[in-house]
C-alpha atoms as a PDB file:
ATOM      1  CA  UNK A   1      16.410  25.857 -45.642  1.00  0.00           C
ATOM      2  CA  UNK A   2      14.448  22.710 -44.883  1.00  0.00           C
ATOM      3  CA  UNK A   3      11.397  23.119 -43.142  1.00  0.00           C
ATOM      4  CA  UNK A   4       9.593  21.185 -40.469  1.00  0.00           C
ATOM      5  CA  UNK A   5       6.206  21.069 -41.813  1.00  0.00           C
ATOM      6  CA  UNK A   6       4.161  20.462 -45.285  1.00  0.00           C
ATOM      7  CA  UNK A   7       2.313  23.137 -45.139  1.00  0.00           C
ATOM      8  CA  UNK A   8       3.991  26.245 -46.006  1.00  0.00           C
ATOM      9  CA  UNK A   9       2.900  28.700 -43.059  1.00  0.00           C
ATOM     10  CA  UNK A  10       4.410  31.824 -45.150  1.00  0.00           C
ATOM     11  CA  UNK A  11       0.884  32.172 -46.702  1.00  0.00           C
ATOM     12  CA  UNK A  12      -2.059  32.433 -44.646  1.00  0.00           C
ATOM     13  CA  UNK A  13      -5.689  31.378 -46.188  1.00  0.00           C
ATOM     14  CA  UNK A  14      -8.367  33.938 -46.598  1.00  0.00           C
ATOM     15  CA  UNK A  15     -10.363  32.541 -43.563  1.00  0.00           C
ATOM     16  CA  UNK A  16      -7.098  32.456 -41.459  1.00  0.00           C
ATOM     17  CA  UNK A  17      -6.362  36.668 -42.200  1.00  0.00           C
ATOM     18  CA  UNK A  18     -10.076  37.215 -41.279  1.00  0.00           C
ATOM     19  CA  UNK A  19      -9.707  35.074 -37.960  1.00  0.00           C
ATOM     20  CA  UNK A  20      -6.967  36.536 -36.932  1.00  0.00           C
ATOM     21  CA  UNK A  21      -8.491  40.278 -37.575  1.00  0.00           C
ATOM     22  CA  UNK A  22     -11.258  39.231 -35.443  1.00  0.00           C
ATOM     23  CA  UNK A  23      -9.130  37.963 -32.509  1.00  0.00           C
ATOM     24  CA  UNK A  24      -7.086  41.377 -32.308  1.00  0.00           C
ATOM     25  CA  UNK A  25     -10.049  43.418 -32.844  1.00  0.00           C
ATOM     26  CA  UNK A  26     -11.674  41.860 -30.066  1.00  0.00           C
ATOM     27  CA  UNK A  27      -8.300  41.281 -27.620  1.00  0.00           C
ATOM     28  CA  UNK A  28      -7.267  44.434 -27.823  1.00  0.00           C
ATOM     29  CA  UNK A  29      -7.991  47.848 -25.769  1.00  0.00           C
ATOM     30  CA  UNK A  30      -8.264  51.512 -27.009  1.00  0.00           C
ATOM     31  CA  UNK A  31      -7.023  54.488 -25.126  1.00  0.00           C
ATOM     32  CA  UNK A  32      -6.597  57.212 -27.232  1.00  0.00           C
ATOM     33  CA  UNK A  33      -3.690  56.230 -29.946  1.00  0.00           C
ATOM     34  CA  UNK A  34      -2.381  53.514 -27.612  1.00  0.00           C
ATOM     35  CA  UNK A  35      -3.636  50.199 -28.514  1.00  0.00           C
ATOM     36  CA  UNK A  36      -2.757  47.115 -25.427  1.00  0.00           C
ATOM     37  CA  UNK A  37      -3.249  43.313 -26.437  1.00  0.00           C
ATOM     38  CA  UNK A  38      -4.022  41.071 -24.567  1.00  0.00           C
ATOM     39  CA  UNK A  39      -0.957  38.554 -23.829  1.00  0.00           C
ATOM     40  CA  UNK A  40      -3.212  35.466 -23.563  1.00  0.00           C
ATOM     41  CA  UNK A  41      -4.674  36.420 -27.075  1.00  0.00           C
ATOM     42  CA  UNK A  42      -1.635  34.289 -28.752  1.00  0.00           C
ATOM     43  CA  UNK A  43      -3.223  31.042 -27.445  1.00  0.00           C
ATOM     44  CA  UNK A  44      -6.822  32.073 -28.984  1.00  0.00           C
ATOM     45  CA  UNK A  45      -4.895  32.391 -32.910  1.00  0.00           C
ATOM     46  CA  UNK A  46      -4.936  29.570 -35.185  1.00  0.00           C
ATOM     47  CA  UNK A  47      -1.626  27.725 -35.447  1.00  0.00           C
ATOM     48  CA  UNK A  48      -1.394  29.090 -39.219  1.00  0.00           C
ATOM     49  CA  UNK A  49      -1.286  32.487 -37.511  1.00  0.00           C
ATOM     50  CA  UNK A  50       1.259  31.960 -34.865  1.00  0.00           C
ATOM     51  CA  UNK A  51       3.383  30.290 -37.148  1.00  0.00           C
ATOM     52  CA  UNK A  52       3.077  33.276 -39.586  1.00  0.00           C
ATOM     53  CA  UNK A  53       3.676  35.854 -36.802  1.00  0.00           C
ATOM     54  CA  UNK A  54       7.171  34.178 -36.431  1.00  0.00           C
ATOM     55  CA  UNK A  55      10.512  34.789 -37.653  1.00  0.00           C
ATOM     56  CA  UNK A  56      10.868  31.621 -39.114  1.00  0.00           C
ATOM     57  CA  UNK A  57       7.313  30.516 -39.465  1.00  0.00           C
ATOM     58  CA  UNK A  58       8.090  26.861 -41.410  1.00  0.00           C
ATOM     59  CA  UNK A  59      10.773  26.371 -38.510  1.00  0.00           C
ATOM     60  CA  UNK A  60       8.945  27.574 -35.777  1.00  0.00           C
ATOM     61  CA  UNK A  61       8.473  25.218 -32.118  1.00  0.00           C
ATOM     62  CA  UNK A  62       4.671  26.493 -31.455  1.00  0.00           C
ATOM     63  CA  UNK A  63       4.855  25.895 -27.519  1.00  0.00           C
ATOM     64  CA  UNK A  64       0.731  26.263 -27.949  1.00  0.00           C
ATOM     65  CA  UNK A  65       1.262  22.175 -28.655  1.00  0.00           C
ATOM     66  CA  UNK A  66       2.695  21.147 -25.699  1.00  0.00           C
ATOM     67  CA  UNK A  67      -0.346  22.032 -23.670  1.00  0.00           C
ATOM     68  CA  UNK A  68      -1.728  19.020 -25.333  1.00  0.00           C
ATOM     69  CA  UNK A  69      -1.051  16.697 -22.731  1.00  0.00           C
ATOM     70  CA  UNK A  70      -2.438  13.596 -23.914  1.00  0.00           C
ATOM     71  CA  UNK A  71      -0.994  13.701 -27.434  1.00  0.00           C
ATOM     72  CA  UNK A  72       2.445  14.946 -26.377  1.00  0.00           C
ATOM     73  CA  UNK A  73       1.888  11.551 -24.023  1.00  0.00           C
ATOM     74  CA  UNK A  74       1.676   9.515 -27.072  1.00  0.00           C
ATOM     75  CA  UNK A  75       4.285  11.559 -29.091  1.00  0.00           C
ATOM     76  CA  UNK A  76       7.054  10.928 -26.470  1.00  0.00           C
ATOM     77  CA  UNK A  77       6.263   7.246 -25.932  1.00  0.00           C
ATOM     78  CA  UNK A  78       7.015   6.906 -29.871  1.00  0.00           C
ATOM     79  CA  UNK A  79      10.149   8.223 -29.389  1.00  0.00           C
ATOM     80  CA  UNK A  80      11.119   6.080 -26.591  1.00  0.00           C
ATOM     81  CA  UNK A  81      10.538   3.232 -28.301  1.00  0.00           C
ATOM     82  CA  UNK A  82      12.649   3.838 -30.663  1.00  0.00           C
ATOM     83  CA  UNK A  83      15.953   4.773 -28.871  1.00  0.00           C
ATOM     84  CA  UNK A  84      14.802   1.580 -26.676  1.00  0.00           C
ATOM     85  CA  UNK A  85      14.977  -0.472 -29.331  1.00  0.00           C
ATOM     86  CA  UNK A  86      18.353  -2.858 -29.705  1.00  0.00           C
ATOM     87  CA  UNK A  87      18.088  -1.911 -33.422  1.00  0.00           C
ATOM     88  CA  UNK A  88      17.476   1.742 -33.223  1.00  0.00           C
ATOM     89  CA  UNK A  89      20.593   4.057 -34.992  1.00  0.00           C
ATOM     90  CA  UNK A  90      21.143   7.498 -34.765  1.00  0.00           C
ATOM     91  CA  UNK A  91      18.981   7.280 -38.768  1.00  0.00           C
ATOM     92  CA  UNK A  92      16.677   5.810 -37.385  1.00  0.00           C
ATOM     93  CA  UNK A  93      15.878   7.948 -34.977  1.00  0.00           C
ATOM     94  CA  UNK A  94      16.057  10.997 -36.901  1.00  0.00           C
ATOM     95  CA  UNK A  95      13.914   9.159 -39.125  1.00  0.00           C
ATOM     96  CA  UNK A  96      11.061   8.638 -36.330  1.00  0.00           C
ATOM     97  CA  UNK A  97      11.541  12.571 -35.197  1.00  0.00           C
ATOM     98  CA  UNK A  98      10.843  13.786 -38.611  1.00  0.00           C
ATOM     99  CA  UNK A  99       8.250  11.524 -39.933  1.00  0.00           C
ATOM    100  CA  UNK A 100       6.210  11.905 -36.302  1.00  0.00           C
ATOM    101  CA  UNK A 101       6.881  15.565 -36.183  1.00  0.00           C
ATOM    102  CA  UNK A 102       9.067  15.180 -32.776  1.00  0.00           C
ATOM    103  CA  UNK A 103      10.703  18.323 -32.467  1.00  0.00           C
ATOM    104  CA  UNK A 104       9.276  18.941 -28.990  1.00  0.00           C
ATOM    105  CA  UNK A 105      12.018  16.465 -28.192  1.00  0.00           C
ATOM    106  CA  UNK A 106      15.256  18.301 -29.486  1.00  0.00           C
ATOM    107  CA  UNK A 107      13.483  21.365 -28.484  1.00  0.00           C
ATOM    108  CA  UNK A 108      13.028  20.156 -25.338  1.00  0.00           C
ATOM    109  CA  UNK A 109      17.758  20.359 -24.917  1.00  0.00           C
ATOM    110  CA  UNK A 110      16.780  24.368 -24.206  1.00  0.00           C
ATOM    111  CA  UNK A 111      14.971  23.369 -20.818  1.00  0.00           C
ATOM    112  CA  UNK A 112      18.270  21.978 -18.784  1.00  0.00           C
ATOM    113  CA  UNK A 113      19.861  23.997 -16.169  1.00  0.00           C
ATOM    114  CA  UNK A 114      22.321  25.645 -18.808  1.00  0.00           C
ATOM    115  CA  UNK A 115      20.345  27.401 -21.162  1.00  0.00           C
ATOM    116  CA  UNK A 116      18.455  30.413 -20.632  1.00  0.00           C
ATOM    117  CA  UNK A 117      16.895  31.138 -24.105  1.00  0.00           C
ATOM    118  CA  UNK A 118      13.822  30.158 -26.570  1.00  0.00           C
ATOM    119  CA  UNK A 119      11.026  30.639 -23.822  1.00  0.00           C
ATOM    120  CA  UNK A 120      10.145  34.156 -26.513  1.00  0.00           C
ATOM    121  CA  UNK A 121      10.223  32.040 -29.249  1.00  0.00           C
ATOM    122  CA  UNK A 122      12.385  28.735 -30.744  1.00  0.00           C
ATOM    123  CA  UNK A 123      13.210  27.618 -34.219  1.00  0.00           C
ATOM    124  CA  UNK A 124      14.701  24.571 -35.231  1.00  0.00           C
ATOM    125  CA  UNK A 125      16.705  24.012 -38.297  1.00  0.00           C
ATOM    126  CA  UNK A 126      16.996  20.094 -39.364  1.00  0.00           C
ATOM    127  CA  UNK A 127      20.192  19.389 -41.235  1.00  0.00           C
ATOM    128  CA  UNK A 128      22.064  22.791 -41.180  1.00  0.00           C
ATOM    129  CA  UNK A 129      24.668  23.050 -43.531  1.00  0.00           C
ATOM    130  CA  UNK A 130      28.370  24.555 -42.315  1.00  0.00           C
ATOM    131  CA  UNK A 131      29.797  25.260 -45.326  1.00  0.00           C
ATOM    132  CA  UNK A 132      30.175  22.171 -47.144  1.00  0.00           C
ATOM    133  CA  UNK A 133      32.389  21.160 -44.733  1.00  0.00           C
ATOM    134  CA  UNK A 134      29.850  19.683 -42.163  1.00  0.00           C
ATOM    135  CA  UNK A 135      25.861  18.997 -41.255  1.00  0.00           C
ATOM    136  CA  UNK A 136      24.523  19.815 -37.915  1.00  0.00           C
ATOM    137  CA  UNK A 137      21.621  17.334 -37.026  1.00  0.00           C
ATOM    138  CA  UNK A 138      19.748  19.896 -36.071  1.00  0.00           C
ATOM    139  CA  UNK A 139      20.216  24.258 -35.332  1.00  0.00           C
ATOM    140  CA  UNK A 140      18.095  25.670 -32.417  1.00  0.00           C
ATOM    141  CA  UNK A 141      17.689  29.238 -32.718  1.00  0.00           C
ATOM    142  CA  UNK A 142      16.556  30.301 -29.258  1.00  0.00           C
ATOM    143  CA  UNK A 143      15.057  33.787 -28.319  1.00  0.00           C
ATOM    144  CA  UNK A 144      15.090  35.163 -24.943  1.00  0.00           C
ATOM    145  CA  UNK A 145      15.485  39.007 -24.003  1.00  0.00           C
ATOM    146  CA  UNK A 146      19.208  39.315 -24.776  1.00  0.00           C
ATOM    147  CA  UNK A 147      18.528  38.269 -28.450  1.00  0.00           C
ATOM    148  CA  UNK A 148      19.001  35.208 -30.400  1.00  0.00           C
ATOM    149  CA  UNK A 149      21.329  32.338 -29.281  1.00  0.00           C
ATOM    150  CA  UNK A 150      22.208  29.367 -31.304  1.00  0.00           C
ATOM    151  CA  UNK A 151      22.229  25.512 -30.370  1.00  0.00           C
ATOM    152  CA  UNK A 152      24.272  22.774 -32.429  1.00  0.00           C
ATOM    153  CA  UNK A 153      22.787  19.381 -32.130  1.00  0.00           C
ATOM    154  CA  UNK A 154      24.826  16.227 -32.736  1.00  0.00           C
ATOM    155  CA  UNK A 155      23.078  12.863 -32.598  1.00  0.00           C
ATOM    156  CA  UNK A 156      24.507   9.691 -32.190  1.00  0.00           C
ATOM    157  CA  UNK A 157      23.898   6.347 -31.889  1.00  0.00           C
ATOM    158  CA  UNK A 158      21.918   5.278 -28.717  1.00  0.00           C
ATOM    159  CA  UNK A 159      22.764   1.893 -27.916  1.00  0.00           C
ATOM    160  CA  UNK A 160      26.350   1.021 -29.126  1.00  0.00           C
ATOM    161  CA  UNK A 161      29.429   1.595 -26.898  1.00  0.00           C
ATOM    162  CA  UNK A 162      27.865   5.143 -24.923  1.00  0.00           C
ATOM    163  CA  UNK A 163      30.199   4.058 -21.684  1.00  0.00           C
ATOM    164  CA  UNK A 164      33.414   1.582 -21.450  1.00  0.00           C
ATOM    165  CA  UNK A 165      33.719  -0.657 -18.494  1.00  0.00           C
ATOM    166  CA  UNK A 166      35.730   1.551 -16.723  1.00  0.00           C
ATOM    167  CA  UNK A 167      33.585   4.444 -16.637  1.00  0.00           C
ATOM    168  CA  UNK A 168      35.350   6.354 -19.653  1.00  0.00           C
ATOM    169  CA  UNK A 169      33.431   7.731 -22.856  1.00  0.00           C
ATOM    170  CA  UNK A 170      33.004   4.996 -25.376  1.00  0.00           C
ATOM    171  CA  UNK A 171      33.105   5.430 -29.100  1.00  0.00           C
ATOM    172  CA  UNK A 172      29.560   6.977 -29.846  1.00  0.00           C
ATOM    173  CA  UNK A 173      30.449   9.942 -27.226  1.00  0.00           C
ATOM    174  CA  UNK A 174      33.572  10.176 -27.893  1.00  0.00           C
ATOM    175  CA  UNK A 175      32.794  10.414 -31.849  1.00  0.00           C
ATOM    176  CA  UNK A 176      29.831  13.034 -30.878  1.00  0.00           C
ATOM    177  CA  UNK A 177      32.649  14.801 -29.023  1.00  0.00           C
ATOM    178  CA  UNK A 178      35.094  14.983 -31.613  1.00  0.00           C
ATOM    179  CA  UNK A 179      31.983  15.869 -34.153  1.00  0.00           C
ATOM    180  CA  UNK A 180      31.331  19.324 -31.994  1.00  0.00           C
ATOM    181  CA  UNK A 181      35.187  20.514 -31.660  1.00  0.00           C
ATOM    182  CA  UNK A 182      35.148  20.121 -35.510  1.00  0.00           C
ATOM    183  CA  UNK A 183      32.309  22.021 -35.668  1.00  0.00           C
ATOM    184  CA  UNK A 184      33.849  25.213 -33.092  1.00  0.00           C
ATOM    185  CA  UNK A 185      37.064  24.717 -34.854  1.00  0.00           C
ATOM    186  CA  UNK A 186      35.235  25.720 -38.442  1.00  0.00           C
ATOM    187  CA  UNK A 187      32.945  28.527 -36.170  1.00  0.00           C
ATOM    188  CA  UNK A 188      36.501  30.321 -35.141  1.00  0.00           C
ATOM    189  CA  UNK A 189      37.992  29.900 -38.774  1.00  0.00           C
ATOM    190  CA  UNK A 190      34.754  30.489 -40.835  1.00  0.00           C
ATOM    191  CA  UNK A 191      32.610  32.967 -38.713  1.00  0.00           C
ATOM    192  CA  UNK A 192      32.368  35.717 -41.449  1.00  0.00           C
ATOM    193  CA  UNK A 193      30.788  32.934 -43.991  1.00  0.00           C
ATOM    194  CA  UNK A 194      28.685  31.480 -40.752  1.00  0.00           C
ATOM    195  CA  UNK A 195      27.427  35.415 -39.753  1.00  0.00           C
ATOM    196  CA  UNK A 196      26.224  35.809 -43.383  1.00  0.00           C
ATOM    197  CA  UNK A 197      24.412  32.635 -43.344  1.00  0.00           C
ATOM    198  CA  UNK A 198      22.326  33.689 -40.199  1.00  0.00           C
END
């Protein structure tokens, strides 16, 4: 499984356990054997910790990031000027997400009117194997209250033939297209292999 970060947040250091003690201890209320956290205490954690707290804790989205205004500012305007630029291929691009840490950007597919998952938690999963028949660009695994639901992520090429003259789906779309019903064609014939896998 290929993981988003260099630092491997499976392990947390010494200072990071004690930190974390200290933030429960003083977040959290007594009464009798019930014990009630405070829901804001997540934000007060070091990242190590609410990386570690996580399913998938070296694949994890931390939404604690994207309060940072500013540098999400200059995090997006790296990314547009890449898929602005006449050069700029779907390698390329992928190239700039990983290297700049961009995920906020494919994690950022689960906010449009159709999906209704990953505000509990998100993971994303950079070159996830099908088999051996196929690579998704990149697996969301979103969590909302009716469990885990699963993204595919196909990326294509930005600036070459998106839209024919007429109006019809030009070859990177239509490629992209053909790329997913490949992908739900192997899902219906290989779901077994796909459930172990997950």
């Amino acid at each position: 499984m290929v993981s988003l970060y260099e630092r491997d947040y499976f392990k947390l250091t010494e200072e990071e356990i004690i930190k974390k003690a200290e933030i429960i201890e003083r977040n959290t209320t007594k009464h009798g054997n019930l014990e009630i956290y405070n829901c804001n205490m997540h934000f007060e954690l070091p990242k190590a910790v609410r990386h570690n707290d996580s399913l998938f804790p070296n694949n994890y989205m931390d939404y604690v990031d994207l309060y940072n205004y500013k540098k999400m500012k200059a995090l997006n305007e790296l990314y547009l000027n890449e898929i602005e630029n006449d050069d700029a291929t779907e390698l390329s691009i992928k190239n700039v997400i990983g290297k700049n840490k961009l995920y906020h950007i494919i994690g950022s597919i689960l906010k449009g009117g159709q999906y209704h998952f990953g505000h509990h938690n998100l993971y994303i999963f950079p070159e996830f194997e099908l088999g051996s028949s196929y690579k998704v660009d990149y697996l969301l695994v979103g969590l909302s209250s009716g469990g885990h639901q699963f993204v595919f992520v196909e990326m294509e090429h930005p600036n070459k033939n998106i839209v024919l003259r007429d109006g019809n789906f030009g070859e990177a779309i239509r490629k992209g297209i053909n790329q997913v019903n490949d992908w739900r064609i192997w899902l219906d014939s290989n779901f077994s292999t796909l459930y172990e896998i997950f």
